[in-house]
C-alpha atoms as a PDB file:
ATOM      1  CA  UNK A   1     -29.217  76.038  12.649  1.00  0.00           C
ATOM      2  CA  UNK A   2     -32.377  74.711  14.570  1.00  0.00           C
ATOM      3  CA  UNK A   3     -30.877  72.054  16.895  1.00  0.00           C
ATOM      4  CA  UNK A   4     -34.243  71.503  18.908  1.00  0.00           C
ATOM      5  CA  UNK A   5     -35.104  68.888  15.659  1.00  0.00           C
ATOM      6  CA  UNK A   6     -32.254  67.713  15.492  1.00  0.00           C
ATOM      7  CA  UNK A   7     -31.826  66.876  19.828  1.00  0.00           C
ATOM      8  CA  UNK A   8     -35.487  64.890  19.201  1.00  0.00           C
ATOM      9  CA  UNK A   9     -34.656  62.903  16.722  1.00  0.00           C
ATOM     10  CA  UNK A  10     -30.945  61.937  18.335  1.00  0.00           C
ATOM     11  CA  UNK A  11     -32.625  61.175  21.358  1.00  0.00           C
ATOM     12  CA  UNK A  12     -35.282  59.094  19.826  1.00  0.00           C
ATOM     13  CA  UNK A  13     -32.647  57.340  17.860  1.00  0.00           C
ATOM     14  CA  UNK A  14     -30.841  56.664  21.398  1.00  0.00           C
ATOM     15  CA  UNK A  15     -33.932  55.005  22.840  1.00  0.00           C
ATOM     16  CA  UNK A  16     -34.984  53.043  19.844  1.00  0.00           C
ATOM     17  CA  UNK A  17     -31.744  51.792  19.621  1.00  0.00           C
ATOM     18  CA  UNK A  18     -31.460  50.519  23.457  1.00  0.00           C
ATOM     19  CA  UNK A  19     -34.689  49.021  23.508  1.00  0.00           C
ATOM     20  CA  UNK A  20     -33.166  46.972  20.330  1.00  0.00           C
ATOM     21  CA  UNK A  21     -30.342  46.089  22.140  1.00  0.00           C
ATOM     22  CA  UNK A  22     -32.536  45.024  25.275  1.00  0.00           C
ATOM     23  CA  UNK A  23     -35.301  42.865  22.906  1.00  0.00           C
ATOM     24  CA  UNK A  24     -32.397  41.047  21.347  1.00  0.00           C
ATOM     25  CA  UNK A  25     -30.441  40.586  24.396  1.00  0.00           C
ATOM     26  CA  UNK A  26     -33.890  39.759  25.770  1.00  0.00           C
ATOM     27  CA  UNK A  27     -35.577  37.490  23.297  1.00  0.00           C
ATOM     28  CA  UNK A  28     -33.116  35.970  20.897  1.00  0.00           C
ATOM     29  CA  UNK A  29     -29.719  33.475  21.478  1.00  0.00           C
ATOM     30  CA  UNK A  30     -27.994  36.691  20.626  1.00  0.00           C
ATOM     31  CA  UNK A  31     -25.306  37.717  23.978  1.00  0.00           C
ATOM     32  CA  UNK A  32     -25.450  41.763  23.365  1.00  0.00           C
ATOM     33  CA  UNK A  33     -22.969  42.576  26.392  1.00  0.00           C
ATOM     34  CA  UNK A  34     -23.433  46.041  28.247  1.00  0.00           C
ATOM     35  CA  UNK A  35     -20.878  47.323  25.947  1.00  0.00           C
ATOM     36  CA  UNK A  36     -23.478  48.430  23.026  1.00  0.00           C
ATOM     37  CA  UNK A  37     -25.769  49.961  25.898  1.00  0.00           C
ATOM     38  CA  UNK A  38     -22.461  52.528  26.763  1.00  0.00           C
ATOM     39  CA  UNK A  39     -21.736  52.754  23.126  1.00  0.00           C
ATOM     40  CA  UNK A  40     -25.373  54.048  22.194  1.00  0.00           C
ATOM     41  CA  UNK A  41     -25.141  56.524  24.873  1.00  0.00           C
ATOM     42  CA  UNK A  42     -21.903  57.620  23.168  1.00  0.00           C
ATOM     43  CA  UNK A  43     -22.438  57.968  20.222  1.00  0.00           C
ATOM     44  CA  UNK A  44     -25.260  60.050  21.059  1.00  0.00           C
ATOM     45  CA  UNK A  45     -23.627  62.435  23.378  1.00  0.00           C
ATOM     46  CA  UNK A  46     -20.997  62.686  20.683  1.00  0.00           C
ATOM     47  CA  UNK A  47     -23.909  63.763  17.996  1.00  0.00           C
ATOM     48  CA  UNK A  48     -24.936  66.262  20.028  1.00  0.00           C
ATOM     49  CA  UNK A  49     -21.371  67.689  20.364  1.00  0.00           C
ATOM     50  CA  UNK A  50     -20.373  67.448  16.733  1.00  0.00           C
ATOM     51  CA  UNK A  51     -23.747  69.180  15.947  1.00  0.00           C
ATOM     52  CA  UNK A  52     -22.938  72.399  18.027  1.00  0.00           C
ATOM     53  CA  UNK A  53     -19.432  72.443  16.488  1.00  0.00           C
ATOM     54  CA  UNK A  54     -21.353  72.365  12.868  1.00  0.00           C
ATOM     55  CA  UNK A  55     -23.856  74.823  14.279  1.00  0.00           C
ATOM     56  CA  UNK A  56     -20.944  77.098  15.467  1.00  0.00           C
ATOM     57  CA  UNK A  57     -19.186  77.182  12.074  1.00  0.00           C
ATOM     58  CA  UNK A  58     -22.227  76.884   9.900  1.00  0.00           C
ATOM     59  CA  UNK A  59     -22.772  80.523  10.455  1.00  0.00           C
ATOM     60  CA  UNK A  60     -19.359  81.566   9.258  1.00  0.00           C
ATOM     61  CA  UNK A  61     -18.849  80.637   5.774  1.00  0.00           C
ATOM     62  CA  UNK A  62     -20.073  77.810   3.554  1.00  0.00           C
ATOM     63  CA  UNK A  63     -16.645  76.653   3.666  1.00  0.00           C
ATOM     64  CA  UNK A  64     -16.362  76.728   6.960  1.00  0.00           C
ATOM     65  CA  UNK A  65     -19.463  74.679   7.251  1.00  0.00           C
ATOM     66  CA  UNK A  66     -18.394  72.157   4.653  1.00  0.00           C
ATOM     67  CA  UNK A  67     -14.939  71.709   6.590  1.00  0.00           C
ATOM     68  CA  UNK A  68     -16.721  71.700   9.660  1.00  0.00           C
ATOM     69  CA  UNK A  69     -18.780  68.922   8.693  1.00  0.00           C
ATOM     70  CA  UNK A  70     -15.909  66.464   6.878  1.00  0.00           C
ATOM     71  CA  UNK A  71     -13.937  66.898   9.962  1.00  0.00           C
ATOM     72  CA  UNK A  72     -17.402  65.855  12.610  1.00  0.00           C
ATOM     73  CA  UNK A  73     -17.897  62.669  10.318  1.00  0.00           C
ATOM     74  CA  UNK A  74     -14.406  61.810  10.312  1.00  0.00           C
ATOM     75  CA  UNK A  75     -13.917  62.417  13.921  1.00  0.00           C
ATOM     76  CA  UNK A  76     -17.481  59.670  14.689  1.00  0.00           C
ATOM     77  CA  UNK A  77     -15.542  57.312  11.957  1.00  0.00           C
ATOM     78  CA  UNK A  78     -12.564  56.843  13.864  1.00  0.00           C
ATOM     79  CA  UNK A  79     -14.005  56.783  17.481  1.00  0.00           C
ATOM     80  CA  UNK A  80     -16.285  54.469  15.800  1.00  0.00           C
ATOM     81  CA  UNK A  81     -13.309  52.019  14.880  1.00  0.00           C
ATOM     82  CA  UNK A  82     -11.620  52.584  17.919  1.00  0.00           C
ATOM     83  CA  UNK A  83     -14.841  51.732  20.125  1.00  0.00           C
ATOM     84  CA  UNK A  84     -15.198  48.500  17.933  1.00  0.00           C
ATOM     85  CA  UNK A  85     -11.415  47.622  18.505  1.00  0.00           C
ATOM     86  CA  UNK A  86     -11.843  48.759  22.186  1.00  0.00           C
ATOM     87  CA  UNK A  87     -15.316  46.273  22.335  1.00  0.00           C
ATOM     88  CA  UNK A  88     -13.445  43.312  20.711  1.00  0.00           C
ATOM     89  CA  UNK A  89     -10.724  43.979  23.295  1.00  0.00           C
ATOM     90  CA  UNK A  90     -12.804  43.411  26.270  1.00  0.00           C
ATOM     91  CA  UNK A  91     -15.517  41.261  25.165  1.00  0.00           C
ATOM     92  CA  UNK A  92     -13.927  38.503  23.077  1.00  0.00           C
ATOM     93  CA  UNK A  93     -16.604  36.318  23.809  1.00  0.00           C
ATOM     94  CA  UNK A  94     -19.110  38.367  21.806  1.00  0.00           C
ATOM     95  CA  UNK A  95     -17.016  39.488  19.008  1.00  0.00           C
ATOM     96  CA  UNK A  96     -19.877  39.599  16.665  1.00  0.00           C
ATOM     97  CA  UNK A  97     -22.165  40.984  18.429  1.00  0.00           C
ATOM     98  CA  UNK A  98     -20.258  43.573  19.592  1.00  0.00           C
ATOM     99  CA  UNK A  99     -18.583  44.655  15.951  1.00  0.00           C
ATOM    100  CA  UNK A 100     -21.516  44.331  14.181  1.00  0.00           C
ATOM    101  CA  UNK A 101     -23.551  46.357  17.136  1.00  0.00           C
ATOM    102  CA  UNK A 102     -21.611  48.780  17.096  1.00  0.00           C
ATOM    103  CA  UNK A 103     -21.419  49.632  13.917  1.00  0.00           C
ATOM    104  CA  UNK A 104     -25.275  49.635  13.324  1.00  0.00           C
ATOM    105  CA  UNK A 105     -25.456  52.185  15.862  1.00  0.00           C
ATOM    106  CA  UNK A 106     -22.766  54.324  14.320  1.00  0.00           C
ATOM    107  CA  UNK A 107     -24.432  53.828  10.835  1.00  0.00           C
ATOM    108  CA  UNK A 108     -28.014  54.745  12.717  1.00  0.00           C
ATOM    109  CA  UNK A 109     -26.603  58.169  14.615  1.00  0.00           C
ATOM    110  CA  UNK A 110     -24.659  59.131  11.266  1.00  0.00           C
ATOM    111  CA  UNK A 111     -27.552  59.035   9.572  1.00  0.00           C
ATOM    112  CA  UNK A 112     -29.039  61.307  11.750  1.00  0.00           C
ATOM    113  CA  UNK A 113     -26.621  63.705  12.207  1.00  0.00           C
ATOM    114  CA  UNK A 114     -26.124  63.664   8.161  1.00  0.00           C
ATOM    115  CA  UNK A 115     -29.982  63.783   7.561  1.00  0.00           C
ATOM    116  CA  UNK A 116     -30.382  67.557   9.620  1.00  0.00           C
ATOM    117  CA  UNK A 117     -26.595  68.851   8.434  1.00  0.00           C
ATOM    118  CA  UNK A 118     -27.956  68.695   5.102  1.00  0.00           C
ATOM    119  CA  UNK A 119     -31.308  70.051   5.835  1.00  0.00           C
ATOM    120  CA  UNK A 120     -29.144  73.552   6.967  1.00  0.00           C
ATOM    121  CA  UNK A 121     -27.146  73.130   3.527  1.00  0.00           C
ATOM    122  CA  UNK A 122     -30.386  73.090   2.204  1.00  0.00           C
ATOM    123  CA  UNK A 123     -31.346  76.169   3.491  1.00  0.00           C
ATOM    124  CA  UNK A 124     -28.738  78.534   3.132  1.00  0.00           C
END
């Protein structure tokens, strides 16, 4: 697995996605609390982690890969539900913002990290 494509395009997503959070926060009525900032960065660092653990088993079996791959999407899902529970937690005043934030940015980075897994399924 080639993760040189992959580390642009996560770290392009991380930008784009904080300079969206900063023009909103910026130039609408919207209240985007510092919370989404930390939970881009997350959720990027965590792409990048998941990704070597794919890359690491990809190379063992197609099993292995497919296993490997369930368990990296389920792991973002539920630190993605915990970070929204965490975020309503401590910013009640932004509830909205902060669910529906953070969920974009889960939904942008998983499509990512989906997008280059399956170009390795591809091909092998």
């Amino acid at each position: 697995m080639n993760t040189r494509p992959f580390n642009i395009a996560n770290a392009f997503t991380a930008v784009l996605l904080l300079i969206i959070c900063f023009l909103v926060d910026r130039f609408s009525p919207l209240n985007i609390p510092i919370y989404l900032y930390i939970v881009t960065v997350v959720f990027a660092l965590m792409n990048v982690l998941l990704f070597n653990i794919l890359k690491k088993n990809s190379s063992k079996s197609p099993a292995r890969f497919v296993a490997a791959f369930n368990g990296t999407v389920a792991i973002k899902l539920f630190s993605a539900i915990i970070l929204v529970v965490l975020g309503l937690f401590l910013f009640p005043e932004s509830k909205n913002e902060t669910a529906v934030g953070t969920m974009l940015v889960y939904t942008f980075f998983t499509v990512v990290f989906v997008r280059y897994s399956m170009k390795e399924l591809r091909r092998k």
